[in-house]
Protein backbone atom coordinates (compact mmCIF):
# COMPACT_ATOMS: atom_id res chain seq x y z
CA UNK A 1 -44.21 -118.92 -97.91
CA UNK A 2 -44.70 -115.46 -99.29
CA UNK A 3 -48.46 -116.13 -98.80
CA UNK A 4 -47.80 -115.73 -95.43
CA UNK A 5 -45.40 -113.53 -94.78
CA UNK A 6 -45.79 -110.16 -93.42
CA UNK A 7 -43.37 -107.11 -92.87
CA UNK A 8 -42.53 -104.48 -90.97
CA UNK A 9 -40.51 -101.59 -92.24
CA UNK A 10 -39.01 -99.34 -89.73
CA UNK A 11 -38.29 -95.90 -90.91
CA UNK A 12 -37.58 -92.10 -90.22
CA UNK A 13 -38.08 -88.92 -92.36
CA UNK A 14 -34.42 -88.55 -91.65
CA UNK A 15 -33.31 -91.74 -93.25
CA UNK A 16 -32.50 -91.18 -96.61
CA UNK A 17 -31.72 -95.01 -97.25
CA UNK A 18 -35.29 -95.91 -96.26
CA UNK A 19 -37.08 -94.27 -99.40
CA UNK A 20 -35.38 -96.84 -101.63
CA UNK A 21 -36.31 -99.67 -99.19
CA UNK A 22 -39.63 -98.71 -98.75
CA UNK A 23 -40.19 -97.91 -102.51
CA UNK A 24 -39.43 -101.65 -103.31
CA UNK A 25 -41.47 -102.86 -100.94
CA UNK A 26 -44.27 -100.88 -101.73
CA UNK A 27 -43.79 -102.87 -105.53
CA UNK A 28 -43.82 -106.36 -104.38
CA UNK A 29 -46.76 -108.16 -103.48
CA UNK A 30 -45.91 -108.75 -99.61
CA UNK A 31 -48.21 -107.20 -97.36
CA UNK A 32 -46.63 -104.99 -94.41
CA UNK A 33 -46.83 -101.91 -92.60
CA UNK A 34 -44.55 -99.09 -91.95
CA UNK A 35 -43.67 -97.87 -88.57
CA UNK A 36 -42.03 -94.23 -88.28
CA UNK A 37 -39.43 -94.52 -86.01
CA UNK A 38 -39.13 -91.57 -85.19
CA UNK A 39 -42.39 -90.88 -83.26
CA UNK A 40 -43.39 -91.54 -80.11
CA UNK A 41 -45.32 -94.78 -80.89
CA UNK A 42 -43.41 -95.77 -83.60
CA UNK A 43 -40.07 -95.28 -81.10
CA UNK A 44 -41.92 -97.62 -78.65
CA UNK A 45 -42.69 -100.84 -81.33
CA UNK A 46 -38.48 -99.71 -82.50
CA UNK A 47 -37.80 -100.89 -79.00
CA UNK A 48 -39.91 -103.41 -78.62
CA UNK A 49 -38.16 -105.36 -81.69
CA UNK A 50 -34.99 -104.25 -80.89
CA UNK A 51 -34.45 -101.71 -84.32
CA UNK A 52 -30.72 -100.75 -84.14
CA UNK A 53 -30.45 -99.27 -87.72
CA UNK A 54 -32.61 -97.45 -90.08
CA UNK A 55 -34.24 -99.07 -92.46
CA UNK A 56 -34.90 -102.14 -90.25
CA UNK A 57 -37.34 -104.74 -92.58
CA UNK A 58 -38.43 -107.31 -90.15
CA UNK A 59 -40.18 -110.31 -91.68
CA UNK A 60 -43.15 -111.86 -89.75
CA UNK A 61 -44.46 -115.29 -90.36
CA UNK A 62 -48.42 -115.68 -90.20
CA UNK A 63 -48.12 -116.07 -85.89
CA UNK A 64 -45.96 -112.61 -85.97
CA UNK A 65 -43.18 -114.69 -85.02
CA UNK A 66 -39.91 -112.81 -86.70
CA UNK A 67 -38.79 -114.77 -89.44
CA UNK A 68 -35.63 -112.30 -90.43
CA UNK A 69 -34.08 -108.90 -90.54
CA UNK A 70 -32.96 -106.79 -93.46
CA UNK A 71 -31.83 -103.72 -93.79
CA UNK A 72 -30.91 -103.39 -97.88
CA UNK A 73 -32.54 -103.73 -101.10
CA UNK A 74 -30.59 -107.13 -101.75
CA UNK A 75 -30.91 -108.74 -98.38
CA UNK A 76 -34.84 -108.50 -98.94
CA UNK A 77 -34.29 -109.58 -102.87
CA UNK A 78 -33.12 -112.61 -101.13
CA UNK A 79 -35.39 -113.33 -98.75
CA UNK A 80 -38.45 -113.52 -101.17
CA UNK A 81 -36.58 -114.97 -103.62
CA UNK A 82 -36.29 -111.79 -106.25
């Protein structure tokens, strides 16, 4: 399932919780992208998914479907099975 699996990490330079979030991610062997929040593009995909909270991980399955949300270290451990 991993295989397939994609992410999207929502973040802001103003978020100090996202660092951690996307330092892990940046380790583990998921492909993703991260989206800055706090621009003007970035604000419009934030909308588009519905990002209430910074970080926002949302996992994508290989039809971008959303498979789940996270928004911790531990919530994503669980997800890919860390």
């Amino acid at each position: 399932m991993l295989m397939n699996m994609r992410y999207i990490l929502f973040t802001s330079p103003f978020c100090a919780a996202c660092r951690p979030v996307k330092e892990f991610l940046n380790s583990v062997n998921i492909d993703g992208e991260i989206v800055d929040a706090a621009e003007d593009s970035g604000s419009e995909v934030a909308v588009k998914y519905s990002v209430m909270k910074l970080p926002t991980v949302i996992f994508l399955d290989s039809n971008r479907q959303e498979i789940c949300r996270c928004h911790s270290i531990g919530e994503i451990k669980e997800i890919i099975g860390d």
